[in-house]
Protein backbone atom coordinates (compact mmCIF):
# COMPACT_ATOMS: atom_id res chain seq x y z
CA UNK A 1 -72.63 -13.78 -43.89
CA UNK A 2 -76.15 -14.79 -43.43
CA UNK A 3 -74.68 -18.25 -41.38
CA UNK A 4 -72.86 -15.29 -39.31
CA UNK A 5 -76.27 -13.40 -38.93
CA UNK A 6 -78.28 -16.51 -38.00
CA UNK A 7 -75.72 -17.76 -35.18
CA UNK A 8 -75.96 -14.05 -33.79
CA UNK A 9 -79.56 -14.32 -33.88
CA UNK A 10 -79.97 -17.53 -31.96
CA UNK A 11 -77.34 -15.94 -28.96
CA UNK A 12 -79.59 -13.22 -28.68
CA UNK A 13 -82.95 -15.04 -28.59
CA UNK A 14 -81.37 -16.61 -25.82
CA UNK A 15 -81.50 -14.00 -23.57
CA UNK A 16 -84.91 -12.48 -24.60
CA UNK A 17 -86.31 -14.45 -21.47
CA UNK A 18 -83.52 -12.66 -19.04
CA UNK A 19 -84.56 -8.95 -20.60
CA UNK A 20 -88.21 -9.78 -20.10
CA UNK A 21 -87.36 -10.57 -16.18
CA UNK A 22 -85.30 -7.01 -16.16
CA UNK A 23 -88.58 -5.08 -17.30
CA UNK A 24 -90.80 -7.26 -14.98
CA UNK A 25 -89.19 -6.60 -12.15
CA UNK A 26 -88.64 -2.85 -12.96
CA UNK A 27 -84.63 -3.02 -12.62
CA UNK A 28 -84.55 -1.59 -15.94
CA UNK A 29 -86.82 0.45 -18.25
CA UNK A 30 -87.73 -0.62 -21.74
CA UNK A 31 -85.78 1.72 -23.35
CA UNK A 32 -83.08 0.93 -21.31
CA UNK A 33 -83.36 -2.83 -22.22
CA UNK A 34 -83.90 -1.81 -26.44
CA UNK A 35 -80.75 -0.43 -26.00
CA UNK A 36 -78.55 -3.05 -24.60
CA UNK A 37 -80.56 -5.28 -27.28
CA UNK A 38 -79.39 -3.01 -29.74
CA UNK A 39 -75.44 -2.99 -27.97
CA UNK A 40 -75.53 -6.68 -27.87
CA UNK A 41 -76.91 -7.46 -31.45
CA UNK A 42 -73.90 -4.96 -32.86
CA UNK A 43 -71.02 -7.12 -30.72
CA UNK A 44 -72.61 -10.81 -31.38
CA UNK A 45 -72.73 -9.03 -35.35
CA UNK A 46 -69.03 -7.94 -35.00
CA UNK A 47 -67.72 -11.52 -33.19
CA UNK A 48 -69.72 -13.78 -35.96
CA UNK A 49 -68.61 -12.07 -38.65
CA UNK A 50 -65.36 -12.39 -40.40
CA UNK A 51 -61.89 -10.38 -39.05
CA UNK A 52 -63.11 -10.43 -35.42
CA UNK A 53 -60.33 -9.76 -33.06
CA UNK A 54 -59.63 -11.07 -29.85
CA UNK A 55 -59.61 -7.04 -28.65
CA UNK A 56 -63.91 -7.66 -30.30
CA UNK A 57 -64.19 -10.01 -27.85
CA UNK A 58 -62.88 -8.51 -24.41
CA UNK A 59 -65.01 -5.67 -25.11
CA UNK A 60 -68.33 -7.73 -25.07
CA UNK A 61 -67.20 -9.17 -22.00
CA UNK A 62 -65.96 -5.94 -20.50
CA UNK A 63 -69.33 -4.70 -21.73
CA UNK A 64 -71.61 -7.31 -20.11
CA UNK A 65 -69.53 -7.15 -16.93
CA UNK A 66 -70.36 -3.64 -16.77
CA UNK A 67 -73.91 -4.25 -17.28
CA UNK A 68 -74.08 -7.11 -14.19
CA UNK A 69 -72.71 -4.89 -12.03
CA UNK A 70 -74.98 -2.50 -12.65
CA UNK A 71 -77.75 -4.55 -12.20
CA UNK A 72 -76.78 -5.98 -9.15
CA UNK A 73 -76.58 -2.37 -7.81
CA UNK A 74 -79.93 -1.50 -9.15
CA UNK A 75 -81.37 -4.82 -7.49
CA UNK A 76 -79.58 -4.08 -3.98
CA UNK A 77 -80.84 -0.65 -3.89
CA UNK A 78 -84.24 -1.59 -5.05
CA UNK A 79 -84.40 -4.49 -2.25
CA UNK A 80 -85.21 -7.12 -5.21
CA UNK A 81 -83.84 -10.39 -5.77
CA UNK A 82 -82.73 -11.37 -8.71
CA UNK A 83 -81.01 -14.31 -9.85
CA UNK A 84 -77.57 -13.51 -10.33
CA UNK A 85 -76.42 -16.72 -12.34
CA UNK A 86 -77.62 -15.06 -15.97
CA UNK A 87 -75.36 -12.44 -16.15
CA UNK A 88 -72.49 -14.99 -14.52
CA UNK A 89 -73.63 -17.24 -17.17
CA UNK A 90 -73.49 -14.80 -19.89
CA UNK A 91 -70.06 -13.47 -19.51
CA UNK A 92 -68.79 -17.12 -19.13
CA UNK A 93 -70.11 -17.46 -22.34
CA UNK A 94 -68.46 -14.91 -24.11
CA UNK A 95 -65.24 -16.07 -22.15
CA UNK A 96 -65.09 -19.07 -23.41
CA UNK A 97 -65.85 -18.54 -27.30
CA UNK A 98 -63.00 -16.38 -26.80
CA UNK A 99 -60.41 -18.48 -25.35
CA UNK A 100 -61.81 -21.07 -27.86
CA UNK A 101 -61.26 -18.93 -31.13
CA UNK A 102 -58.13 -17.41 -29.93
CA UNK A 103 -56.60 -19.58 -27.17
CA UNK A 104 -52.88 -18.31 -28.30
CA UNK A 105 -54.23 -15.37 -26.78
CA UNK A 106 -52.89 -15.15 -22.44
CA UNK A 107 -54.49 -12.13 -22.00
CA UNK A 108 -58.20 -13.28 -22.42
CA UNK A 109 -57.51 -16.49 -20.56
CA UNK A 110 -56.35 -13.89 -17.59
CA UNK A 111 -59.58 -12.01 -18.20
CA UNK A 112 -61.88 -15.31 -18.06
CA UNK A 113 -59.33 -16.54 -14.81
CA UNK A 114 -59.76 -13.12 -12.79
CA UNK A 115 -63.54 -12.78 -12.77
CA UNK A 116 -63.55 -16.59 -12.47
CA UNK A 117 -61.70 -16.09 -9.43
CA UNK A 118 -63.66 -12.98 -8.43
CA UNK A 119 -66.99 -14.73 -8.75
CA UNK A 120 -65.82 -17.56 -6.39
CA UNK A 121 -66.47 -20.13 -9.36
CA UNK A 122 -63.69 -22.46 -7.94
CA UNK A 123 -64.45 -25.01 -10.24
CA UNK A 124 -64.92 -23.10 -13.37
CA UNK A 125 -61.37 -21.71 -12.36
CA UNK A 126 -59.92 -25.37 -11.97
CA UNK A 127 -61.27 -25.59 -15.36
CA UNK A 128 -60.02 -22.33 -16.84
CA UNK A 129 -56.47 -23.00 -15.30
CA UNK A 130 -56.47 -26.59 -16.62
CA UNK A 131 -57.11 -25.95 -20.09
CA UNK A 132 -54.73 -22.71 -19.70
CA UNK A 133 -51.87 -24.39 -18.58
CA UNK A 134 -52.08 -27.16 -21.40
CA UNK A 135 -52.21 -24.83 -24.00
CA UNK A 136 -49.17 -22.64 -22.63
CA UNK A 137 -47.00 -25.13 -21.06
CA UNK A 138 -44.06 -22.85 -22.16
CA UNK A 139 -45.54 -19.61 -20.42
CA UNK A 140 -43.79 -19.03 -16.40
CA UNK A 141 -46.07 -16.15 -15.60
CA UNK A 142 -49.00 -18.29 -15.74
CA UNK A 143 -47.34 -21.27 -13.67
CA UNK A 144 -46.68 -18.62 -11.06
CA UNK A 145 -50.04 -17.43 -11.07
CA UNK A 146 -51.42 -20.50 -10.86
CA UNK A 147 -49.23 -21.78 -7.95
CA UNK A 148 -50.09 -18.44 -6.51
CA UNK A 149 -53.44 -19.17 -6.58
CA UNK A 150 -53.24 -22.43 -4.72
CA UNK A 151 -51.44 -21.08 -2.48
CA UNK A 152 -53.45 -17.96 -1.50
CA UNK A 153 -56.74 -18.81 -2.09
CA UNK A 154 -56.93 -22.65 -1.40
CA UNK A 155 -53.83 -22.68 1.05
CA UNK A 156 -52.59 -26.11 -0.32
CA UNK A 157 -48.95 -26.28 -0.63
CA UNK A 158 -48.68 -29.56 -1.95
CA UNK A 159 -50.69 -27.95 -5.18
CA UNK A 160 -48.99 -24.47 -4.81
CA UNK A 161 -45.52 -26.75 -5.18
CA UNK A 162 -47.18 -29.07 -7.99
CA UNK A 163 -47.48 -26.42 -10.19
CA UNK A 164 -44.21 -24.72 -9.61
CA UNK A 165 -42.56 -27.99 -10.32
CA UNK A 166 -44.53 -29.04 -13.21
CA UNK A 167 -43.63 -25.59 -14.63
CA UNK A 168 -39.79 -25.97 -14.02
CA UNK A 169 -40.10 -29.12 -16.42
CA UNK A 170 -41.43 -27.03 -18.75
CA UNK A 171 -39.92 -23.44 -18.12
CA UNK A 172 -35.90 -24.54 -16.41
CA UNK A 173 -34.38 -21.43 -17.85
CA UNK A 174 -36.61 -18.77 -16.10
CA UNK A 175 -34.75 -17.50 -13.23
CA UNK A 176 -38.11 -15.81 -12.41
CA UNK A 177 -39.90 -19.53 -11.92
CA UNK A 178 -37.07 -20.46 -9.44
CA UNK A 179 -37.05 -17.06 -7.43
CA UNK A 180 -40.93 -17.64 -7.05
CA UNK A 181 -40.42 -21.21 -5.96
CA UNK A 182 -38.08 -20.03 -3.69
CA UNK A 183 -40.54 -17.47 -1.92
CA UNK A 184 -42.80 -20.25 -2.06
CA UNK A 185 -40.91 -21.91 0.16
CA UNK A 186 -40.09 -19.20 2.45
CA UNK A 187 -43.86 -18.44 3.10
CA UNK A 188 -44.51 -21.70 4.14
CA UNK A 189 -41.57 -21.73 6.43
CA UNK A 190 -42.92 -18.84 7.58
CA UNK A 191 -46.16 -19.60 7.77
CA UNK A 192 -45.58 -23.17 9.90
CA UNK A 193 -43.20 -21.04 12.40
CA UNK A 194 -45.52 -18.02 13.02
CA UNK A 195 -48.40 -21.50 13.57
CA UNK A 196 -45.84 -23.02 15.97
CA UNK A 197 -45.30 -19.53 18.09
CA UNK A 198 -49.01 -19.43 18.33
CA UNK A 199 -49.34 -22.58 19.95
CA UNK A 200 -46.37 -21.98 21.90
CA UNK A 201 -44.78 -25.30 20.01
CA UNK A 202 -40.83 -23.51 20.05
CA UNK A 203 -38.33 -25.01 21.90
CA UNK A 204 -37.26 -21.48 23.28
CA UNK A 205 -41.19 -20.57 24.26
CA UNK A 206 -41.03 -20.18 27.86
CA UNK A 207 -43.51 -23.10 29.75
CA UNK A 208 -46.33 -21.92 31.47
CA UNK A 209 -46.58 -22.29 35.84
CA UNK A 210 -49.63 -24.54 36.59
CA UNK A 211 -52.41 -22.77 38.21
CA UNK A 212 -52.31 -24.18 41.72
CA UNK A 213 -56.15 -24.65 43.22
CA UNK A 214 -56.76 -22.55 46.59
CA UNK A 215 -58.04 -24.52 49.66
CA UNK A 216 -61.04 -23.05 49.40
CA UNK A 217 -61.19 -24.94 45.70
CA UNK A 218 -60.23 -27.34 47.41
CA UNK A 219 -62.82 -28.14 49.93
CA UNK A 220 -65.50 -27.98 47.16
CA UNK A 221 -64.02 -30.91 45.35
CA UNK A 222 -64.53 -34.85 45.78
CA UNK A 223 -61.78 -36.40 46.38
CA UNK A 224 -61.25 -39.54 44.25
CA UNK A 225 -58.84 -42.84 44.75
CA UNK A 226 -56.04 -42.40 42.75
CA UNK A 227 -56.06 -44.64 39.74
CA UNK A 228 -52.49 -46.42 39.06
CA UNK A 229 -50.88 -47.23 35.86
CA UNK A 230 -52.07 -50.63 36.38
CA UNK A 231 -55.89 -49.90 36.56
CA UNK A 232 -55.59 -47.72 33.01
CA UNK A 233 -53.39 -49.84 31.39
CA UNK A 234 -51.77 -46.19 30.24
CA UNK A 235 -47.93 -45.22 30.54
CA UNK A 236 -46.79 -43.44 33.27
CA UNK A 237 -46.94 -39.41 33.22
CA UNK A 238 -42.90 -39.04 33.27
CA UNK A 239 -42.64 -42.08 30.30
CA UNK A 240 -45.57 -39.85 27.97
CA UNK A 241 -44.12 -36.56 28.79
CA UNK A 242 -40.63 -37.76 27.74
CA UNK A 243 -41.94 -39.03 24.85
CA UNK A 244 -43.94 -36.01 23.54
CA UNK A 245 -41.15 -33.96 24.17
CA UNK A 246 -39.07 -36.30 21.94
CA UNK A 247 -41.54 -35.61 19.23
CA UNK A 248 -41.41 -31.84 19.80
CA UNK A 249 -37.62 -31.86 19.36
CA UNK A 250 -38.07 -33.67 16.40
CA UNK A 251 -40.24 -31.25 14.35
CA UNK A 252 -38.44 -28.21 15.48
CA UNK A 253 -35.08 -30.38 14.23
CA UNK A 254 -36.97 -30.92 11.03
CA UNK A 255 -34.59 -30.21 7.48
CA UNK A 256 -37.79 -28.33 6.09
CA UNK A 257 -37.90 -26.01 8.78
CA UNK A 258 -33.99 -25.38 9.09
CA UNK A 259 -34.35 -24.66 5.46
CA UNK A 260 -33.20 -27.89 3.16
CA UNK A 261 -35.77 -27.43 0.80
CA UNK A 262 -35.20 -23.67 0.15
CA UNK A 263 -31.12 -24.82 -0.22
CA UNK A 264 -32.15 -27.69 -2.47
CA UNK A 265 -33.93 -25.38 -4.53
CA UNK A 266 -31.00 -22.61 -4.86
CA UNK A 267 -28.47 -25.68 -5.91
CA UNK A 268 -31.23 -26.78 -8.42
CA UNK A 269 -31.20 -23.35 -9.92
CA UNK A 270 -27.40 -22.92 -9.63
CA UNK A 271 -27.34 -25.99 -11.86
CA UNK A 272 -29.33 -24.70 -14.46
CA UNK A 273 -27.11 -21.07 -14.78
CA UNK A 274 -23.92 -22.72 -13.60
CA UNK A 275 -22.14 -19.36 -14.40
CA UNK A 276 -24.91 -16.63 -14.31
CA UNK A 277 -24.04 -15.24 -10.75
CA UNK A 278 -26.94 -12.48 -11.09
CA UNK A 279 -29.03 -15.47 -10.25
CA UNK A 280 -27.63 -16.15 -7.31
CA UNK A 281 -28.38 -12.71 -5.97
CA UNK A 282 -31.93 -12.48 -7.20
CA UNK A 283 -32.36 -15.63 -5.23
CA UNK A 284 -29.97 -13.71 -2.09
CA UNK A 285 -32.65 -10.77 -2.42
CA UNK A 286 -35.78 -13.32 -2.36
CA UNK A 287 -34.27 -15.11 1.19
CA UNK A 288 -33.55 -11.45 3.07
CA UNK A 289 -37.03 -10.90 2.96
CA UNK A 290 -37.76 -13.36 5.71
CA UNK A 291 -34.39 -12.35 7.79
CA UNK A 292 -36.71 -13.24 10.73
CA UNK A 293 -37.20 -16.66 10.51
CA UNK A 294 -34.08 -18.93 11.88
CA UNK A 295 -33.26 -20.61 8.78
CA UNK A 296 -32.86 -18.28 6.95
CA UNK A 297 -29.60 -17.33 8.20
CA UNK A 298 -28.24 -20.86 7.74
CA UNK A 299 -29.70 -20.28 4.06
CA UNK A 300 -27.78 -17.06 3.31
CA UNK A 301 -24.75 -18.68 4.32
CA UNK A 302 -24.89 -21.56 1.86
CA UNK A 303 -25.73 -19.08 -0.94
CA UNK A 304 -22.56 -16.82 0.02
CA UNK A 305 -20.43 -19.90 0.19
CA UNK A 306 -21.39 -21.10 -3.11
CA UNK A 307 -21.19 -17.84 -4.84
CA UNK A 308 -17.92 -17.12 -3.22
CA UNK A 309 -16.89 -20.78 -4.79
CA UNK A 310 -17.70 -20.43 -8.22
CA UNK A 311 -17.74 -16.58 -8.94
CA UNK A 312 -15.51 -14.65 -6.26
CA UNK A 313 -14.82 -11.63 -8.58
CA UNK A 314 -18.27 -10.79 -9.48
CA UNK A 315 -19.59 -7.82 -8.71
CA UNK A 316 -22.84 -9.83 -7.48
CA UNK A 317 -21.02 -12.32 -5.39
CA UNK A 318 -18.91 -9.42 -3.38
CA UNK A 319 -22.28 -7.33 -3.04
CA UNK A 320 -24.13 -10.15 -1.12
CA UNK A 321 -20.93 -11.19 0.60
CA UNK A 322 -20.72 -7.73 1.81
CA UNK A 323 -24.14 -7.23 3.12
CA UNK A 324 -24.61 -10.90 4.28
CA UNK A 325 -23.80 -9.92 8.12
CA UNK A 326 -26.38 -7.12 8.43
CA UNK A 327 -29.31 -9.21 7.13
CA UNK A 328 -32.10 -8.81 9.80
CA UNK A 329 -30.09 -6.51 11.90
CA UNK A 330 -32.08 -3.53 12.87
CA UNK A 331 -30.44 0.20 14.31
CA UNK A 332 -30.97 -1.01 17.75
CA UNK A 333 -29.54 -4.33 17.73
CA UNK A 334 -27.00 -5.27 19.94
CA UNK A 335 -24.91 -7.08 17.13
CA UNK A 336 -25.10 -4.43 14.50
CA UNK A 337 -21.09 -3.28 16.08
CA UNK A 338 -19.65 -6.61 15.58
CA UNK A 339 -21.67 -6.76 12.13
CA UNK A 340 -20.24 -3.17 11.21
CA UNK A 341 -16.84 -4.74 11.73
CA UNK A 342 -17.62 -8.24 9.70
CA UNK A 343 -19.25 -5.42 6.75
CA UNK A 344 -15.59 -3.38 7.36
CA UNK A 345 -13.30 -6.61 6.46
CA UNK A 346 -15.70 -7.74 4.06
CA UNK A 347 -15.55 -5.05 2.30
CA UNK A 348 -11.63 -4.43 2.36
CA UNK A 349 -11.17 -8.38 0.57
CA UNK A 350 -13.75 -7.46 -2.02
CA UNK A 351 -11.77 -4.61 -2.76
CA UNK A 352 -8.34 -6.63 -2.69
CA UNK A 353 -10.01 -9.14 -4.92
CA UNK A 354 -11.33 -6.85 -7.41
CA UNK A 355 -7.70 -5.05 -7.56
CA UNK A 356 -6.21 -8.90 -9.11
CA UNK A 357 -8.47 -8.43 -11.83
CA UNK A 358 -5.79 -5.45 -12.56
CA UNK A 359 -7.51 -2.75 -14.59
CA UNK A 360 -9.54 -4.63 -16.95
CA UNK A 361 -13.28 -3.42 -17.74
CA UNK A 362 -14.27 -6.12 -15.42
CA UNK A 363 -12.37 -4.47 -12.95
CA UNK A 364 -13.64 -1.26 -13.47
CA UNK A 365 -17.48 -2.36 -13.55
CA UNK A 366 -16.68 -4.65 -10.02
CA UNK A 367 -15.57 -2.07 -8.42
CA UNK A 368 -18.21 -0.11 -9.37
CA UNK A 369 -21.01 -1.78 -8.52
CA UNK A 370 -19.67 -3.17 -5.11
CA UNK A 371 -18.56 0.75 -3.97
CA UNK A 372 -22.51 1.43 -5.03
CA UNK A 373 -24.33 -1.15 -3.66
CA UNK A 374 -22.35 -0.83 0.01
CA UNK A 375 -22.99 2.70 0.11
CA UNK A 376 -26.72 2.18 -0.63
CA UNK A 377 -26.93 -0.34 1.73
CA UNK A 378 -24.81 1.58 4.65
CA UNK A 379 -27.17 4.69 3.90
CA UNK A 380 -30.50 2.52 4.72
CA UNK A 381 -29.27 2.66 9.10
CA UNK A 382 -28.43 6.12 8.71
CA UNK A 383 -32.51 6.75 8.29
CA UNK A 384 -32.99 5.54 11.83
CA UNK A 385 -32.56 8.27 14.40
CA UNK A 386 -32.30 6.48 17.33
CA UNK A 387 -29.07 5.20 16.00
CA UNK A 388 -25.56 5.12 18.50
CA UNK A 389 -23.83 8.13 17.76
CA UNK A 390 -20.57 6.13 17.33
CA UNK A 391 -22.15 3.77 15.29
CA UNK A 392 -23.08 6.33 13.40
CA UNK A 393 -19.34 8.09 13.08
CA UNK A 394 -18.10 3.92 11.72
CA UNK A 395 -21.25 3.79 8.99
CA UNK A 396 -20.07 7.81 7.85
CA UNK A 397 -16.37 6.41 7.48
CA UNK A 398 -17.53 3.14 5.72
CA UNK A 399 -20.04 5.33 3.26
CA UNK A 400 -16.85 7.94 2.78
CA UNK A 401 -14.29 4.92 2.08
CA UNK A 402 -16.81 3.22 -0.82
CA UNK A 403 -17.43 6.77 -2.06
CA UNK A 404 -13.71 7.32 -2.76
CA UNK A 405 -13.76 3.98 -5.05
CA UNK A 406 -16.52 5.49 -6.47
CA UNK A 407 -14.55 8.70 -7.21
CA UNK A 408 -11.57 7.06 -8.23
CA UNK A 409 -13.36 6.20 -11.66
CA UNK A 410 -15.37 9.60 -12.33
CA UNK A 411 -11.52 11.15 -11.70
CA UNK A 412 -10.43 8.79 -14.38
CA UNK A 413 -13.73 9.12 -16.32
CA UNK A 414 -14.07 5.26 -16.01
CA UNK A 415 -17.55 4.81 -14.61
CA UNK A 416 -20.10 3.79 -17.15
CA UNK A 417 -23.11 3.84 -14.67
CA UNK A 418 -24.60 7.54 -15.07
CA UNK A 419 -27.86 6.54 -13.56
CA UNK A 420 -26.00 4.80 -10.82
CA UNK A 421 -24.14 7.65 -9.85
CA UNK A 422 -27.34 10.54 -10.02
CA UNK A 423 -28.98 8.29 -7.43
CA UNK A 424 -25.90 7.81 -4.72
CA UNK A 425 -25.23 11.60 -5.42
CA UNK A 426 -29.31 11.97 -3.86
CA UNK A 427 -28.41 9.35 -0.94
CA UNK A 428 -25.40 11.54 0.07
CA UNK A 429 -27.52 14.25 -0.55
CA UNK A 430 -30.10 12.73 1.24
CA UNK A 431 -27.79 12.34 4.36
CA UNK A 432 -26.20 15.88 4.52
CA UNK A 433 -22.59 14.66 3.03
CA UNK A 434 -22.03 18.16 0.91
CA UNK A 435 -18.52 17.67 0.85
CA UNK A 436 -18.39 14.45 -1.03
CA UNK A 437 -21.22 15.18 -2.99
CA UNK A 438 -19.56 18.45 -4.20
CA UNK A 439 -16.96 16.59 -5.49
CA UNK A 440 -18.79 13.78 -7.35
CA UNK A 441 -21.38 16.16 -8.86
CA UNK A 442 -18.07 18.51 -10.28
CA UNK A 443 -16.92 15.10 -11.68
CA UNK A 444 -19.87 13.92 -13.19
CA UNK A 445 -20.86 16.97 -14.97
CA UNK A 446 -17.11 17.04 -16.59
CA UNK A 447 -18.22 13.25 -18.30
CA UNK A 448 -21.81 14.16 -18.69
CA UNK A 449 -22.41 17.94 -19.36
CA UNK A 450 -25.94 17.78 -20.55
CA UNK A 451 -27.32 15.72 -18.05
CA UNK A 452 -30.49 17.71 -16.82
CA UNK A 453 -30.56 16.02 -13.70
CA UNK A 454 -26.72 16.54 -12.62
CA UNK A 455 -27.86 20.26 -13.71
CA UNK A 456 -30.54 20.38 -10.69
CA UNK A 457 -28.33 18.36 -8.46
CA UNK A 458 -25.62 20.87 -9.15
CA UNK A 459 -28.00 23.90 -8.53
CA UNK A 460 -28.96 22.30 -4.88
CA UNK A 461 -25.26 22.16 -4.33
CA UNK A 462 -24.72 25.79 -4.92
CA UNK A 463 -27.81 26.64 -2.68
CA UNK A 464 -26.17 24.47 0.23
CA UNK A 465 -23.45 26.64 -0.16
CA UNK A 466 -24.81 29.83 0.15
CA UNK A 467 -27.19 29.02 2.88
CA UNK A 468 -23.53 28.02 4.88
């Protein structure tokens, strides 16, 4: 104990010179600085001696965070300056004898990474991540933040990609390290394209007219001889222009930017969970998000394809088949009617496939979820009001036909998915469609009577009625 006492003693002779600068410089009174003495002699006390917990630790450092901060308000306010390294210093101390005692411990090594990273230390958090990341080799959530980090903060792919690769090596079986290597991806994509409209680099930009000079310009100007190929020793215009629109067409025609690496990626994953099509859809879900850029359809459709391949009964693989054609597609979109009617046939050979699997549980939960997740989709166009009035009569008899499915199995008290069914019972309540929703909240209250939220659903059914 007195080896314990001794090291807490030397820690906190060490910043006797930083409270004497405090009191000097009037940022805080002597009482003020006897008492965080006192606070910090009881946590260096508590962290030397025997039984100290990691939990020990994070409060000193949550402690002496507080205290920086305010001290740096005091010194703003006061117009001093003080040197702000000490209490940096400091808290990196405590940090590190943390991570050092208990370095099975993530959550102090994302305490010491954060205010790392919200000091602007970059090379204490190369450091931090380093040492992090050897430790935990086995941990995705830290590969992803780290990757994250390069990626947001120091804008280098080429590390952002290092560590989501070196983590796959590691972590293969995480389907949440491929889906954020896949929106890795995508953000770059995204990120060169939006560059490349900027600059006006897209094939389909439209060119600019040259500005032709007025005679007036004209007559201010001295006119030079024209200098010929042969004086420069340079190519003629036609010969460079062809040439550096050659170039042009080849980065636009680039596989990264018509979306190789994002496929490569997916078949990588697909390797890994060869018969996990949930997968599949998580990584479907990731791609949709960037239904702007022009790869991405060409992405989707290799996805479908191989889902449809390997898994053509699951209720995953018929969802994204089904919504695959309105990806991107907004209420005022001249190809949402020809989409409607790809979503329409779609829809009808998910159904026909799910009746071959003929009345097994699989059956039943297929039919389900792909009667659910259509309706739920369907329901998100009806939100814009500035939709067609017809295409608004096809989406109503498309949202009607799914909810019969979905019908079919409360009638037969097959469906399993209680939650499922309270929140498309809100959609088509959501949407004004009281007579279907009459019928499926009868239905569900005969299989769950209890239910206090089919009780309130039922109640606002009533009041519909009576206010009609």
């Amino acid at each position: 104990m007195a080896g314990a006492s001794d090291k807490a003693r030397y820690y906190l002779e060490q910043s006797v010179p930083e409270l004497q600068e405090l009191i000097r410089k009037q940022i805080f009174t002597k009482d003020e600085v006897s008492s965080i003495a006192k606070k910090r002699s009881d946590l260096e006390h508590k962290l030397n001696a025997r039984g100290s917990s990691a939990s020990d630790y994070a409060r000193y450092a949550e402690y002496e965070m507080n205290l920086d901060a305010l001290r740096r308000t005091r010194a703003k306010r006061l117009g001093i300056k003080a040197a702000s390294h000490t209490g940096q210093r400091r808290i990196f101390f405590v940090l590190d004898r943390a991570t050092q005692k208990f370095h099975g411990d993530t959550s102090l090594w994302m305490l010491y990474l954060r205010f790392a990273r919200k000091e602007k230390a970059n090379k204490k958090v190369a450091q931090i991540m380093t040492s992090m990341l050897r430790l935990h080799p086995a941990s995705p959530e830290l590969w992803v933040y780290a990757a994250n980090y390069a990626w947001e903060e120091r804008a280098d792919i080429t590390e952002s990609r290092g560590y989501m690769q070196r983590g796959l090596r590691f972590c293969n079986r995480s389907k949440r390290l491929w889906s954020e290597y896949l929106k890795l991806e995508m953000l770059y994509i995204a990120k060169i394209s939006a560059r490349r409209r900027i600059l006006g680099l897209n094939s389909n930009s439209p060119q600019k007219e040259p500005i032709q000079p007025s005679e007036d310009f004209e007559q201010d100007l001295i006119k030079l001889p024209r200098a010929t190929t042969e004086d420069t020793g340079l190519e003629n215009t036609a010969a460079s222009s062809a040439r550096s629109t050659n170039e042009e067409s080849k980065i636009i025609s680039s596989p990264a930017l018509a979306g190789a690496i994002p496929i490569a990626i997916f078949d990588a994953a697909t390797k890994e969970f060869p018969d996990d099509p949930t997968l599949g859809t998580a990584l479907f879900d990731v791609v949709t998000q960037f239904s702007e850029l022009s790869c991405s359809k060409r992405i989707l459709e290799h996805m479908v394809q191989y889902l449809m391949a390997t898994t053509p009964t699951g209720a995953a693989t018929l969802t994204c088949y089904i919504r695959q054609p309105l990806v991107g597609l907004v209420a005022a979109s001249t190809l949402l009617p020809r989409a409607l009617i790809d979503v329409v046939d779609r829809f009808e050979l998910a159904m026909q496939k799910v009746n071959s699997l003929k009345r097994s549980p699989e059956e039943v939960r297929t039919r389900e979820v792909v009667s659910q997740q259509t309706i739920k989709c369907l329901g998100t166009y009806l939100e814009f009001p500035e939709l067609d009035s017809d295409i608004r009569a096809v989406l109503t008899a498309m949202i009607k036909n799914a909810w019969d499915h979905c019908l079919q199995l409360l009638k037969t008290r097959s469906s399993r998915s209680k939650d499922e069914t309270i929140a498309l019972l809100r959609i088509l309540h959501h949407h004004g469609f009281e007579d279907l929703m009459q019928q499926g909240v009868t239905l569900a209250l005969a299989m769950w009577p209890d239910d206090p939220q089919l009780m309130t659903i039922n109640s606002q059914v009533g009041a519909l009625e009576l206010h009609h």
